[in-house]
PDB file of N, CA and C in Angstrom:
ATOM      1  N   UNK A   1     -27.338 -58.366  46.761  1.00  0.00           N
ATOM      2  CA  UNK A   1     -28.614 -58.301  46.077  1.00  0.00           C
ATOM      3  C   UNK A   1     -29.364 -57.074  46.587  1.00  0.00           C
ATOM      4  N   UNK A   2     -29.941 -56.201  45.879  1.00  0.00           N
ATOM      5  CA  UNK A   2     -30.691 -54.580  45.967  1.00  0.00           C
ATOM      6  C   UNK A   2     -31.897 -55.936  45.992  1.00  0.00           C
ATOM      7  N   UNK A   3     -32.796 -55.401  47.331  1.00  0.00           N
ATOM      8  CA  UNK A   3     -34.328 -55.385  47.423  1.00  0.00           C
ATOM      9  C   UNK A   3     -34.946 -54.229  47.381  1.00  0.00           C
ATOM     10  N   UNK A   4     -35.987 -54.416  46.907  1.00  0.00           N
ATOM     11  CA  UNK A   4     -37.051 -53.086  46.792  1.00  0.00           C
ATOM     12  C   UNK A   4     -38.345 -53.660  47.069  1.00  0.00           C
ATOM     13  N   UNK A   5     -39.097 -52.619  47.624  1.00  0.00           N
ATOM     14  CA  UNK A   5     -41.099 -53.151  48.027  1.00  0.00           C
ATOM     15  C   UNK A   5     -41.789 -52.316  46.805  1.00  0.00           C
ATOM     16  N   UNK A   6     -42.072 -52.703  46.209  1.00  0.00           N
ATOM     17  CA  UNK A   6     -42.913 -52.030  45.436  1.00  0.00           C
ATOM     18  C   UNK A   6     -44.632 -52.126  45.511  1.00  0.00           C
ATOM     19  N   UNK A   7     -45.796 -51.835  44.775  1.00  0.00           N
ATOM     20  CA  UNK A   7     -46.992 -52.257  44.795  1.00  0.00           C
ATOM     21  C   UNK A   7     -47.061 -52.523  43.419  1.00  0.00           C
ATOM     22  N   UNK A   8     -48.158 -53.158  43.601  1.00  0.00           N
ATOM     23  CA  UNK A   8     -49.449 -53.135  41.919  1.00  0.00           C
ATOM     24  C   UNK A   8     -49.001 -51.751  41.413  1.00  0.00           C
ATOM     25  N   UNK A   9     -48.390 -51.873  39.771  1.00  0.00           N
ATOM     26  CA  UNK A   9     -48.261 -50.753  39.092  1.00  0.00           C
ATOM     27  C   UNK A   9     -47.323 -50.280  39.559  1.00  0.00           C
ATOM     28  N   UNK A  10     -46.372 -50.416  39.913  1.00  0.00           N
ATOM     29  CA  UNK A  10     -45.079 -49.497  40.282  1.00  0.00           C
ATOM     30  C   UNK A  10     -43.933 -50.433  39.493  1.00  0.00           C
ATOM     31  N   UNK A  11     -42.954 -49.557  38.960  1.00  0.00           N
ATOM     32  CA  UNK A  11     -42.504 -49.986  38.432  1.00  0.00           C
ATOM     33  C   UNK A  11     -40.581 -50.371  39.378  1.00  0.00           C
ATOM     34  N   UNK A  12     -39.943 -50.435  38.765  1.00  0.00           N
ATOM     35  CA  UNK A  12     -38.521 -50.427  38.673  1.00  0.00           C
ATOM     36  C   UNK A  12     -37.813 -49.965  37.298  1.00  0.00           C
ATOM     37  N   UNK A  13     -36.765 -49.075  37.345  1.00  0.00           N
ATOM     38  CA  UNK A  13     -35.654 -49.360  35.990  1.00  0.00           C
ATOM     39  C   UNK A  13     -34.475 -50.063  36.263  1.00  0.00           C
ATOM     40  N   UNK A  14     -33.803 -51.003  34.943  1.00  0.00           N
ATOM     41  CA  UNK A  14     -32.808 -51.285  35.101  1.00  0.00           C
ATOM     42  C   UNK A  14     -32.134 -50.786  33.875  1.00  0.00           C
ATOM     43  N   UNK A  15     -31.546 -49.627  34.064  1.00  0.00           N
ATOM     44  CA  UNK A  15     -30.638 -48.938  32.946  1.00  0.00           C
ATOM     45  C   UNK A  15     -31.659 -48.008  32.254  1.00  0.00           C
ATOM     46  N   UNK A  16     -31.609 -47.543  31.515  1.00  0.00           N
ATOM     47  CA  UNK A  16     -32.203 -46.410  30.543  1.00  0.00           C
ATOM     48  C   UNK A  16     -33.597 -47.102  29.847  1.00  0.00           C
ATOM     49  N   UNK A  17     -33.364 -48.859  29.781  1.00  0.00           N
ATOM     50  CA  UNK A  17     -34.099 -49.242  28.440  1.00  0.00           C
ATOM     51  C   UNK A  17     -35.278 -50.226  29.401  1.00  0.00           C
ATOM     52  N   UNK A  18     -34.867 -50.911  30.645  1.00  0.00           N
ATOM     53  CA  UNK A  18     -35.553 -52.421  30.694  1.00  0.00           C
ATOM     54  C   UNK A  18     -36.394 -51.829  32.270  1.00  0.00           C
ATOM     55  N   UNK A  19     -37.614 -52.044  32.064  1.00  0.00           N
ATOM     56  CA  UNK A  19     -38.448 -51.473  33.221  1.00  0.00           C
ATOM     57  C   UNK A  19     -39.430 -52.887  33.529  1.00  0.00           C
ATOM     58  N   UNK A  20     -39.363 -52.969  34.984  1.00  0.00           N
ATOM     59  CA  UNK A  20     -39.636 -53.898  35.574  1.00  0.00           C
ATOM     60  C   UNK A  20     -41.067 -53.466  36.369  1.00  0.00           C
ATOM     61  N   UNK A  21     -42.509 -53.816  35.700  1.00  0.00           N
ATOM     62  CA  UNK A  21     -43.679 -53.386  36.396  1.00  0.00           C
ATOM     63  C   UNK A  21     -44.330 -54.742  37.544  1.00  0.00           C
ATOM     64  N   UNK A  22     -44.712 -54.366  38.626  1.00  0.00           N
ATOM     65  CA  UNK A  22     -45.445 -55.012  39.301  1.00  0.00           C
ATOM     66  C   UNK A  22     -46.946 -55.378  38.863  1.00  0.00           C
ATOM     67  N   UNK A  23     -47.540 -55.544  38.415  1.00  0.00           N
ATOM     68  CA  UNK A  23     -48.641 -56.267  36.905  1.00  0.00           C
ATOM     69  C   UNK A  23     -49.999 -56.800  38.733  1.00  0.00           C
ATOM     70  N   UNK A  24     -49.278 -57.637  39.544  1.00  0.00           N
ATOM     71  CA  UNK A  24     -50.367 -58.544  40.570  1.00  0.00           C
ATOM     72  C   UNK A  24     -49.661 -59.113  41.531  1.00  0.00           C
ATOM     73  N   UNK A  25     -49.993 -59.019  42.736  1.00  0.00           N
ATOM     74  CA  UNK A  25     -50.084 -59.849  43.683  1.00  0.00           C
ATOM     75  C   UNK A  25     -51.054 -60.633  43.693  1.00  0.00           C
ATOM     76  N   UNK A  26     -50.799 -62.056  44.527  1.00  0.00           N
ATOM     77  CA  UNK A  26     -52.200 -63.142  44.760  1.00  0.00           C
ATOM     78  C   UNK A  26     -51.126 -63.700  45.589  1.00  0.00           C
ATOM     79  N   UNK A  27     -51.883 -63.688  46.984  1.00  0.00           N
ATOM     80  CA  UNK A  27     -50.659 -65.031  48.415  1.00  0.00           C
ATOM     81  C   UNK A  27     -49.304 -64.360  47.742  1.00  0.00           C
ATOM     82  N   UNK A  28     -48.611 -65.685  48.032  1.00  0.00           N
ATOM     83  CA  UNK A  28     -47.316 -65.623  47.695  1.00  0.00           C
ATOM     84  C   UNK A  28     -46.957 -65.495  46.552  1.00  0.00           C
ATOM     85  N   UNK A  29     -47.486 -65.106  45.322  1.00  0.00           N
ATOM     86  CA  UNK A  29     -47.221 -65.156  43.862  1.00  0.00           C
ATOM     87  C   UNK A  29     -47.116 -63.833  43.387  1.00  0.00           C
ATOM     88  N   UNK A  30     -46.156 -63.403  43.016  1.00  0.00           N
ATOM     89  CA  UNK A  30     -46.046 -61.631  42.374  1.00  0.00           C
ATOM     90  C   UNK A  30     -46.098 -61.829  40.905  1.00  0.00           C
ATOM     91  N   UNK A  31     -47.233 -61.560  39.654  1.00  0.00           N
ATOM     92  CA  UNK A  31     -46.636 -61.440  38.794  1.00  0.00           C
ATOM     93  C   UNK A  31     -46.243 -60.380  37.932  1.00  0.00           C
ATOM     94  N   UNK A  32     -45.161 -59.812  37.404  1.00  0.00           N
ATOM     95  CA  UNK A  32     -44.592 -59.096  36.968  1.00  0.00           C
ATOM     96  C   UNK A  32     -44.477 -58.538  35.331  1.00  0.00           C
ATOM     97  N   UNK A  33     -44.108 -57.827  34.823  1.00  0.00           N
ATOM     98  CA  UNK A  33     -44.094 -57.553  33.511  1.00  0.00           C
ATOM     99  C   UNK A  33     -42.832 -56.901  33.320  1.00  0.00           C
ATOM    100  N   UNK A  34     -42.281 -57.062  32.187  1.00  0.00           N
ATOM    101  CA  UNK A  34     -41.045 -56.598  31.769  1.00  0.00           C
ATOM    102  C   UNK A  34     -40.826 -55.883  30.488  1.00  0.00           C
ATOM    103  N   UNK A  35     -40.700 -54.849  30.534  1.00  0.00           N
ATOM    104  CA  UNK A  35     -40.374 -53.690  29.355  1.00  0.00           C
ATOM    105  C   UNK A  35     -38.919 -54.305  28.797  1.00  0.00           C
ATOM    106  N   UNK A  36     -38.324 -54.794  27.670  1.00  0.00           N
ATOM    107  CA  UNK A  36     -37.077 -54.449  27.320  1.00  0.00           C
ATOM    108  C   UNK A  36     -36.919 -54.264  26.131  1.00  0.00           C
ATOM    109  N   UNK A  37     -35.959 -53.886  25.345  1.00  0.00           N
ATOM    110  CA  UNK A  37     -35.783 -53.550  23.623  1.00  0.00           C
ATOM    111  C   UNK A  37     -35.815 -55.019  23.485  1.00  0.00           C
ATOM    112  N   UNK A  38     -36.045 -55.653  22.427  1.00  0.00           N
ATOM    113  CA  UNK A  38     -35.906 -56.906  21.475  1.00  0.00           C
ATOM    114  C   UNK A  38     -34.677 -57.803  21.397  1.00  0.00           C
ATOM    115  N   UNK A  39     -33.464 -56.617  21.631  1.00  0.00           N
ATOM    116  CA  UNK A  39     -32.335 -57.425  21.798  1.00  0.00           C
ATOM    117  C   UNK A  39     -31.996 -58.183  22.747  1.00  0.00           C
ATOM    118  N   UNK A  40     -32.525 -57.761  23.976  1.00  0.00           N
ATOM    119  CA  UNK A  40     -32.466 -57.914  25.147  1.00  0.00           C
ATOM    120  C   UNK A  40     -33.387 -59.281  25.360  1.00  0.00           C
ATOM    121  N   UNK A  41     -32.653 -60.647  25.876  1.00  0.00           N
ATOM    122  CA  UNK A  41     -33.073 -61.770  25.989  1.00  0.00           C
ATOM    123  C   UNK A  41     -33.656 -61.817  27.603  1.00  0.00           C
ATOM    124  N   UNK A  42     -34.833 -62.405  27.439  1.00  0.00           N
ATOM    125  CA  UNK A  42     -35.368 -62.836  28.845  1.00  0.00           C
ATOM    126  C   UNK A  42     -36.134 -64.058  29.460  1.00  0.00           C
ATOM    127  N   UNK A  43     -35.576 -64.681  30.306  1.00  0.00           N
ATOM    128  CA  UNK A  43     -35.773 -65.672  30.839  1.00  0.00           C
ATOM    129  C   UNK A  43     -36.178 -66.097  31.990  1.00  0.00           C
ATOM    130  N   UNK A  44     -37.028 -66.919  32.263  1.00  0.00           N
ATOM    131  CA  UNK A  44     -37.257 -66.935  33.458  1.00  0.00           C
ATOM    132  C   UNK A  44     -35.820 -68.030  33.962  1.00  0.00           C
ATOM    133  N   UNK A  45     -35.733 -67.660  35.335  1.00  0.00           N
ATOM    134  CA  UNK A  45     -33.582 -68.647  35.516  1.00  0.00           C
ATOM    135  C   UNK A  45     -33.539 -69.906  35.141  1.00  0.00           C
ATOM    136  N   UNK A  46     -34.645 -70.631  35.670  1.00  0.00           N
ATOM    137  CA  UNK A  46     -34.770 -72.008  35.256  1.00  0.00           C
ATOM    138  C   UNK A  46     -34.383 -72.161  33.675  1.00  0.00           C
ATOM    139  N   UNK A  47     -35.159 -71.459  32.861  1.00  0.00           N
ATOM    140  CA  UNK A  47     -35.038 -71.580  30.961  1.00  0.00           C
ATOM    141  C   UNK A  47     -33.765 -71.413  30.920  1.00  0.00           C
ATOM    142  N   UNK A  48     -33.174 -69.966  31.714  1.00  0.00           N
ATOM    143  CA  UNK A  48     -31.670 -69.767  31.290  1.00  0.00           C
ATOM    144  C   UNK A  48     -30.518 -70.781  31.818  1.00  0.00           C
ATOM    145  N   UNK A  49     -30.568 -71.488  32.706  1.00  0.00           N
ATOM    146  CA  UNK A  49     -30.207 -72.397  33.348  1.00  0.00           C
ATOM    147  C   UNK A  49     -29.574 -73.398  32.165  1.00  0.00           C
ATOM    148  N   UNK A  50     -30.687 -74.157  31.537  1.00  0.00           N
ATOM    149  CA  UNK A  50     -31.081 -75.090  30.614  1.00  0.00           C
ATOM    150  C   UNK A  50     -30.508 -74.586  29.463  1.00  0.00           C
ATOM    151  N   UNK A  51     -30.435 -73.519  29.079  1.00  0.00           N
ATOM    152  CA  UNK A  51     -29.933 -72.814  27.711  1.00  0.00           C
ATOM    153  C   UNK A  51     -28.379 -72.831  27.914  1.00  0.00           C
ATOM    154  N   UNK A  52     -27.892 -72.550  29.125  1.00  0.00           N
ATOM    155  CA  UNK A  52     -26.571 -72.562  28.753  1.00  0.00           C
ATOM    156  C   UNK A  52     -25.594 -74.071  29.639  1.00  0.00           C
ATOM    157  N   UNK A  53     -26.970 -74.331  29.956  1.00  0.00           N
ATOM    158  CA  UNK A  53     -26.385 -76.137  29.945  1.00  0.00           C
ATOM    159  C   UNK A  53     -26.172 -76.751  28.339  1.00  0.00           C
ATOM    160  N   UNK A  54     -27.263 -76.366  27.631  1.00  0.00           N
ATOM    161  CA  UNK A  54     -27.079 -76.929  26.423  1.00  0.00           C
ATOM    162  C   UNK A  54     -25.799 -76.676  25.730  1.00  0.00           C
ATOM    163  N   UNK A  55     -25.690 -75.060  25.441  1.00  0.00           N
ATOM    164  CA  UNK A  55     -24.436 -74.639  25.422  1.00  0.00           C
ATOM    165  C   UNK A  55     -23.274 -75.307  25.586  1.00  0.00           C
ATOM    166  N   UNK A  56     -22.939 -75.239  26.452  1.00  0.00           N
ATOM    167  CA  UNK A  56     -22.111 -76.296  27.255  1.00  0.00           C
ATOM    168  C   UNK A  56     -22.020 -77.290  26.391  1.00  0.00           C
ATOM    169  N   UNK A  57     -22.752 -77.997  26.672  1.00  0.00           N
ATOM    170  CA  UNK A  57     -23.116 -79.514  25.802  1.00  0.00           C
ATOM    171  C   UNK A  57     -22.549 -79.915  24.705  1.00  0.00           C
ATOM    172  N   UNK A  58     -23.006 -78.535  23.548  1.00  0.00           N
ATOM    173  CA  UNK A  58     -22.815 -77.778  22.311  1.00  0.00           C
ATOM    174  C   UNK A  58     -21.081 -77.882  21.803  1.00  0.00           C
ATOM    175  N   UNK A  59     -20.594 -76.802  22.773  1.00  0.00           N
ATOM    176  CA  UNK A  59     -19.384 -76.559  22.587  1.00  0.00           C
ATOM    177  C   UNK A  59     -18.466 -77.463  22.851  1.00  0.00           C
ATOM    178  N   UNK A  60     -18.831 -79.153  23.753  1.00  0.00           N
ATOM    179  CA  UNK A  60     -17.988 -79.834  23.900  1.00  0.00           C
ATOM    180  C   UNK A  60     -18.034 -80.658  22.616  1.00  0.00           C
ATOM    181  N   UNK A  61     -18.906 -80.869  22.223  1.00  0.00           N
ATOM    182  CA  UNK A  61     -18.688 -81.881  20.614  1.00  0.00           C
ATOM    183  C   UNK A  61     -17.986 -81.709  19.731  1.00  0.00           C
ATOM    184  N   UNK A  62     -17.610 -82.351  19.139  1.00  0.00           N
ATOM    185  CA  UNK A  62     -16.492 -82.086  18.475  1.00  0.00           C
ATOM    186  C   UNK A  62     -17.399 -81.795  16.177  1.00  0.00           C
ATOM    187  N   UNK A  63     -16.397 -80.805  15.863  1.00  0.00           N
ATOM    188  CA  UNK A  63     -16.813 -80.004  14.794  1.00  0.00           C
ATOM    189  C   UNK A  63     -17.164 -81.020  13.855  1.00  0.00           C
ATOM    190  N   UNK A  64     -18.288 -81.310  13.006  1.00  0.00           N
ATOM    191  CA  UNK A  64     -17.991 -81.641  11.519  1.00  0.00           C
ATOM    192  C   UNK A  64     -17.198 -81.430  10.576  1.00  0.00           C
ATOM    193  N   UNK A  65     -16.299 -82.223   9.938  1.00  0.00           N
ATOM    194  CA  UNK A  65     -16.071 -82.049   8.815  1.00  0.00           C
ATOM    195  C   UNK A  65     -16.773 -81.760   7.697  1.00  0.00           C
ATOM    196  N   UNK A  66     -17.071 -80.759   7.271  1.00  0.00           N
ATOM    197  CA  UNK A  66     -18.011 -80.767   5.688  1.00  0.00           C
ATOM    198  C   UNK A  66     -17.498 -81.724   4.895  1.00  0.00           C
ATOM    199  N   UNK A  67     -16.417 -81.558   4.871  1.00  0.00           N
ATOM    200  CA  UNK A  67     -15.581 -82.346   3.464  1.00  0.00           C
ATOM    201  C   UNK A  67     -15.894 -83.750   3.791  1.00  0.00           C
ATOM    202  N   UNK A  68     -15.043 -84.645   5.061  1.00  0.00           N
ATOM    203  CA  UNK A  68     -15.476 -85.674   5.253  1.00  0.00           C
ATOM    204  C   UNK A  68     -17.503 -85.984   4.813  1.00  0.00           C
ATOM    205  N   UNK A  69     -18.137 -85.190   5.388  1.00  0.00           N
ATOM    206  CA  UNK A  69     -19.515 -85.394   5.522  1.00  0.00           C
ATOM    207  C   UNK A  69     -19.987 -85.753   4.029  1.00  0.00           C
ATOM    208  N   UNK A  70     -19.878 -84.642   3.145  1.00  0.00           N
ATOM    209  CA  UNK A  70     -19.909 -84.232   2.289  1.00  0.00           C
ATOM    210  C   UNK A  70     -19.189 -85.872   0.921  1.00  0.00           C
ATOM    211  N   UNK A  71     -18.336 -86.177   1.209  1.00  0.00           N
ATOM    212  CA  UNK A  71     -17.501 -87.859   0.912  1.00  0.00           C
ATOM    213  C   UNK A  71     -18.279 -88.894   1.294  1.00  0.00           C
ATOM    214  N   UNK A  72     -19.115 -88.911   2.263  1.00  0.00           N
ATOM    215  CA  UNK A  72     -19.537 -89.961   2.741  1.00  0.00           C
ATOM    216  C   UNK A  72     -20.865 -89.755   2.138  1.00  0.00           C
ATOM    217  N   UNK A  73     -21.709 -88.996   2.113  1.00  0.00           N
ATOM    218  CA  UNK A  73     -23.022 -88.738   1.557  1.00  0.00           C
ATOM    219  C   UNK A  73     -22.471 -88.802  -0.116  1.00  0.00           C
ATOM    220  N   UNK A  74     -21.343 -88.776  -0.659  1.00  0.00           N
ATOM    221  CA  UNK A  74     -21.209 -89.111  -2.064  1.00  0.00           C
ATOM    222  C   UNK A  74     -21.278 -91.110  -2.484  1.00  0.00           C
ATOM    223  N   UNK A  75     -20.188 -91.180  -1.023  1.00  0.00           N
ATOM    224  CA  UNK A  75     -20.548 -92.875  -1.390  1.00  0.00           C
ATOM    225  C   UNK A  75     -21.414 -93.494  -0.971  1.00  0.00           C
ATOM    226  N   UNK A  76     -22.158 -93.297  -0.414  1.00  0.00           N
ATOM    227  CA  UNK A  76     -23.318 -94.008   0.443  1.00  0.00           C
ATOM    228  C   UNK A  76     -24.242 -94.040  -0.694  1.00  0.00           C
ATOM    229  N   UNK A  77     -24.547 -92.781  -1.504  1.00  0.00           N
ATOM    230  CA  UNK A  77     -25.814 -92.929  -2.447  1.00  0.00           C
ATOM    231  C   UNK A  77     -25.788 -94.300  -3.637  1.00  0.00           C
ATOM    232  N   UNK A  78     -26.398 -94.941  -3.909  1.00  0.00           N
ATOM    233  CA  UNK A  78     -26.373 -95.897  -5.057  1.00  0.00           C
ATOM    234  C   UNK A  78     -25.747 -95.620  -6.100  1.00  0.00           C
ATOM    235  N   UNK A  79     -24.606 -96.230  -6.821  1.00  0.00           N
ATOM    236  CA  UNK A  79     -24.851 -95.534  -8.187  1.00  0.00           C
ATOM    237  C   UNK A  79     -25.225 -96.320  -9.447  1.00  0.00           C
ATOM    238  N   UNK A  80     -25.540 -95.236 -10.150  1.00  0.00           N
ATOM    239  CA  UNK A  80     -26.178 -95.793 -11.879  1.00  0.00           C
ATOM    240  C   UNK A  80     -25.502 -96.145 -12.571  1.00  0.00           C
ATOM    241  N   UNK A  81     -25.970 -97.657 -13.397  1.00  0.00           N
ATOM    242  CA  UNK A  81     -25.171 -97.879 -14.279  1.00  0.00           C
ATOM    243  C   UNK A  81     -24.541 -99.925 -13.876  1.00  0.00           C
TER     244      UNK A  81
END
């Protein structure tokens, strides 16, 4: 892990695009600001944590059938007549 000391207003880069500003100190609390393009997803770890737990989750279930689905929502409805 790279540490760095920075102050209020100083920044960091990570790569060409995503710049990491020091925004406040207060005690033990730094808060920070983050420059990145749009594509670029950001999370605080905890959120990302949770996102690819879900994931996880996601990919173990097993697929729908449309067709089946699709059969069953035909007989289930009432019919006329």
């Amino acid at each position: 892990m790279l540490v760095l000391t920075r102050k209020v207003d100083q920044s960091i880069m990570i790569g060409d695009n995503i710049r990491i500003v020091v925004v406040d100190v207060r005690g033990d609390q730094v808060k920070i600001g983050i420059d990145a393009p749009r594509d670029v997803m950001v999370h605080r770890h905890e959120v990302y944590e949770d996102i690819q737990a879900e994931n996880q989750r996601a990919a173990l279930k097993r697929q729908i059938d449309l067709g089946v689905l699709e059969r069953t929502i035909r007989e289930s409805k009432p019919r006329k007549g």
